[in-house]
Protein backbone atom coordinates (compact mmCIF):
# COMPACT_ATOMS: atom_id res chain seq x y z
CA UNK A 1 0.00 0.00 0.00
CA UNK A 2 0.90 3.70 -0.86
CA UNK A 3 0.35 6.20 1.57
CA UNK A 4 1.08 10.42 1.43
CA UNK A 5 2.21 12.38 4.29
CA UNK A 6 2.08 16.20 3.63
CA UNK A 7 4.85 18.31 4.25
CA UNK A 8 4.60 22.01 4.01
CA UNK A 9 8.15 23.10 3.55
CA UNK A 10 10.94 25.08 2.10
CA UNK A 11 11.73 24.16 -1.78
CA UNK A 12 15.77 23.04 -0.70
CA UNK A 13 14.35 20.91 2.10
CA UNK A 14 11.80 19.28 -0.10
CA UNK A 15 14.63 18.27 -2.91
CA UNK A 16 17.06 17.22 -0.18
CA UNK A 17 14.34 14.37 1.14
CA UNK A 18 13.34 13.85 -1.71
CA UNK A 19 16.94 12.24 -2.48
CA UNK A 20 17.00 11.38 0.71
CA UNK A 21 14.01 9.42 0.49
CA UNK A 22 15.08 7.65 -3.29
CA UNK A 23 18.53 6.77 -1.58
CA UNK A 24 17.22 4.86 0.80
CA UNK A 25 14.57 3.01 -1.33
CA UNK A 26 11.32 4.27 1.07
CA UNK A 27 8.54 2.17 -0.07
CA UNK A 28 6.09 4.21 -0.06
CA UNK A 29 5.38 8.42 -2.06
CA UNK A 30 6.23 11.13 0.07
CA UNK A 31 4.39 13.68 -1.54
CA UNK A 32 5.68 17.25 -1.04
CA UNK A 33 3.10 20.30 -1.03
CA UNK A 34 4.56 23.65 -1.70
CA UNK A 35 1.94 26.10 -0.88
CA UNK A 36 -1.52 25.51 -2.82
CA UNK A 37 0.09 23.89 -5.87
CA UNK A 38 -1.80 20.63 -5.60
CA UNK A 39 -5.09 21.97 -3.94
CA UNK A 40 -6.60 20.64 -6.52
CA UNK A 41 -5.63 17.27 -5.88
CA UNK A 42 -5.83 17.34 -2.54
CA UNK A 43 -9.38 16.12 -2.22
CA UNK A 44 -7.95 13.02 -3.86
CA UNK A 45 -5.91 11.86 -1.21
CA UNK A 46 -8.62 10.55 1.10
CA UNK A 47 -12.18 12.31 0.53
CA UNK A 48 -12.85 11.61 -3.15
CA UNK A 49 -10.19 8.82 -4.70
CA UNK A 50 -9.55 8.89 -8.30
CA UNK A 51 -10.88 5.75 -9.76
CA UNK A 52 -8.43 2.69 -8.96
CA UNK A 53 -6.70 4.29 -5.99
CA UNK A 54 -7.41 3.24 -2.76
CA UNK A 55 -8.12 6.58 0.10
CA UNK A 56 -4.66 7.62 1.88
CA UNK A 57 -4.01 8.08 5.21
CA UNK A 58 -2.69 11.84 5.45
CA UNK A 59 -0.66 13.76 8.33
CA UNK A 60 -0.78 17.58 8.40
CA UNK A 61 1.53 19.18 10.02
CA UNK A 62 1.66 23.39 10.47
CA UNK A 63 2.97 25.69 12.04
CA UNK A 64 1.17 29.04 13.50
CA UNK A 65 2.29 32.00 12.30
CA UNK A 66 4.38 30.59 9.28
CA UNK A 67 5.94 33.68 7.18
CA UNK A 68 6.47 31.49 4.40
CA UNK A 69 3.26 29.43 3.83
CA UNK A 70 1.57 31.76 5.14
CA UNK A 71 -1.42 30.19 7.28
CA UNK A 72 -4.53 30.67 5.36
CA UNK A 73 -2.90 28.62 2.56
CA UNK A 74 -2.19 25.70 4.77
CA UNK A 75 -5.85 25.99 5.90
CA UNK A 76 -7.22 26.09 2.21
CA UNK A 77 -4.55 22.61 1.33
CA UNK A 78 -6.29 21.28 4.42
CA UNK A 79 -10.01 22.12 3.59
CA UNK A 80 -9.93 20.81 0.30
CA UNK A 81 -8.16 17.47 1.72
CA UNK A 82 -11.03 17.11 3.83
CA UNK A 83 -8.31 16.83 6.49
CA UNK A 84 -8.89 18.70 9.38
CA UNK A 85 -8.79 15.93 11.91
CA UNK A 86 -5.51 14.81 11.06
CA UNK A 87 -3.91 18.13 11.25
CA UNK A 88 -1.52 19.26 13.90
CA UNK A 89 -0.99 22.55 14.79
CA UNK A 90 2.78 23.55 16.08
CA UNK A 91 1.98 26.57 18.36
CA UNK A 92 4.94 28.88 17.65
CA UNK A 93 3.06 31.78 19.31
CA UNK A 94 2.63 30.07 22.46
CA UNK A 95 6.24 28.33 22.49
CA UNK A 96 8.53 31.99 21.63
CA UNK A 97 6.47 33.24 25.00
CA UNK A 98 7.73 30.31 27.08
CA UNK A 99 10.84 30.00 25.19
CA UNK A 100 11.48 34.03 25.05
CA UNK A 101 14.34 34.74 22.52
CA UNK A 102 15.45 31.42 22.03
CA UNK A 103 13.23 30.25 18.65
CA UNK A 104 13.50 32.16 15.07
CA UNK A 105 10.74 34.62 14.56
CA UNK A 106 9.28 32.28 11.27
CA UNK A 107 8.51 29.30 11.84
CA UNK A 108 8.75 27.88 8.80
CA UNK A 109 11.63 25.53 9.17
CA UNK A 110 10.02 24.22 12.85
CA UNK A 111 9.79 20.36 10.84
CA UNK A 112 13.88 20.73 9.78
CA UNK A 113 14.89 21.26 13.48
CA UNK A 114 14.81 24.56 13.17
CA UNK A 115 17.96 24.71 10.90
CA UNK A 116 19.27 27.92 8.98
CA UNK A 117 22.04 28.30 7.08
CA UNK A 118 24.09 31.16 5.66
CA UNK A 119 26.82 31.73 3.83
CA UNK A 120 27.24 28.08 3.26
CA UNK A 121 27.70 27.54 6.99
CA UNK A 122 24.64 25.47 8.67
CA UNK A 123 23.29 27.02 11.75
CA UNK A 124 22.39 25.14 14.92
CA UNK A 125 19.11 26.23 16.80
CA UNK A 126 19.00 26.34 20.42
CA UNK A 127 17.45 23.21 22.69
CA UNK A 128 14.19 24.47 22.81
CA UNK A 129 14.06 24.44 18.78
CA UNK A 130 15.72 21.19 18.64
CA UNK A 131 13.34 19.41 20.82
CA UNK A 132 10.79 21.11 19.19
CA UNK A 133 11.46 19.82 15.54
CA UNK A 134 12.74 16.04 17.08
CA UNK A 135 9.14 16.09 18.42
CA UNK A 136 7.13 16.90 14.86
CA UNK A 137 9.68 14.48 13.34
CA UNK A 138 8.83 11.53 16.10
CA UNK A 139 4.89 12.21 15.16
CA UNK A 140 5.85 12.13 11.20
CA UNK A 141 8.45 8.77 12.58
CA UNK A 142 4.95 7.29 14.21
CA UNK A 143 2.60 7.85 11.77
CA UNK A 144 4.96 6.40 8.52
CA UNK A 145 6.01 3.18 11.03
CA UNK A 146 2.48 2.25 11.46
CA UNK A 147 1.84 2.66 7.88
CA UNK A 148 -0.63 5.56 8.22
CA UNK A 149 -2.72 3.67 11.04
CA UNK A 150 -2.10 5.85 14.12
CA UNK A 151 -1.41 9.84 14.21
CA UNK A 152 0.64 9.78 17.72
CA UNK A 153 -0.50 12.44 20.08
CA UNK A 154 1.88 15.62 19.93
CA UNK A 155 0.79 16.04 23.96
CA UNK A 156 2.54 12.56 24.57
CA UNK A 157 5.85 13.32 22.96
CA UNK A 158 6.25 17.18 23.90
CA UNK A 159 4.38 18.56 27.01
CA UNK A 160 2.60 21.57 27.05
CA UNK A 161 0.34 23.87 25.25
CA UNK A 162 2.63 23.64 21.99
CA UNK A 163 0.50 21.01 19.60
CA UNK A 164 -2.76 21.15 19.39
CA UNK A 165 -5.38 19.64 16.34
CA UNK A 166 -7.19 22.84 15.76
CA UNK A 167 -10.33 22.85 16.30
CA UNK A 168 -10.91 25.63 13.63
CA UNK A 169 -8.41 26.40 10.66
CA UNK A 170 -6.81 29.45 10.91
CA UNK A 171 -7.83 32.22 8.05
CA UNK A 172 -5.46 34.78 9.77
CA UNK A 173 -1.80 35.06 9.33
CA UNK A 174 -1.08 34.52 12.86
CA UNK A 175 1.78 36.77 12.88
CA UNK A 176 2.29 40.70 12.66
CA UNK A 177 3.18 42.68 9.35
């Protein structure tokens, strides 16, 4: 069986899995989303099947507040999924209060650990962001091990108001401008 986990990330980190993921000879699609690209297909995934393919398990995972993608185009990816209840939230608002000055102000990269890089030279994050990203990564671990079967609860592997399934999609950025 094929299954699709969506990952909203940046283009680099996409192409680097995506090698990543070919190297190692993963049986299963990985199916990258850059912003709403495939909104269109995204009701095919589980809601509404193309003929001959069997409905796939999805994961969403977002982040509040991303600059990049920006919210209300992860929410509009999600809608037309039909995916809400497999979404995960990461709460960056919530987590730069408790973790004041020690998490970038965009959360894009949250799912990469956090990683920058400039000039060539890759940047480590603090703890906070590590544990952060090793967290989202341990759902994504869960979810692909059990072959789309079981989401694990964020609240399990990192304590604290940080993950949450929303109970409504945001439409707002979730950020100031």
């Amino acid at each position: 069986m094929h299954y699709a986990v969506i990952f909203i990330l940046l283009l680099s980190f996409v192409l680097g899995l995506g090698l990543l993921a070919k190297k190692l000879s993963i049986p299963y699609p990985i199916l990258f989303v850059l912003g709403g690209v495939l909104i269109g297909f995204a009701p095919h995934l589980s809601r509404s099947p193309l003929r001959g393919v069997s409905a796939k398990p999805v994961l969403f995972q977002m982040a509040r507040g991303d600059q990049t993608i920006p919210n209300p185009t992860s929410t509009a990816l999600i809608r037309a999924a039909g995916a809400g209840s497999s979404t995960w939230m990461y709460r960056h608002d919530l987590a730069q209060v408790a973790f004041s000055g020690q998490l970038p102000q965009n959360p894009h990269l949250y799912l990469a650990l956090f990683l920058g890089q400039s000039g060539g030279t890759v940047a480590l994050p603090g703890l906070p962001a590590l544990l952060i990203g090793l967290a989202t990564q341990n759902q994504m671990a869960g979810f692909l091990t059990s072959d789309g079967k079981v989401i694990p609860d964020m609240k399990d592997i990192f304590p604290g108001p940080f993950f949450e399934i929303p109970g409504t999609l945001p439409n707002d950025l979730g950020y100031s401008q």
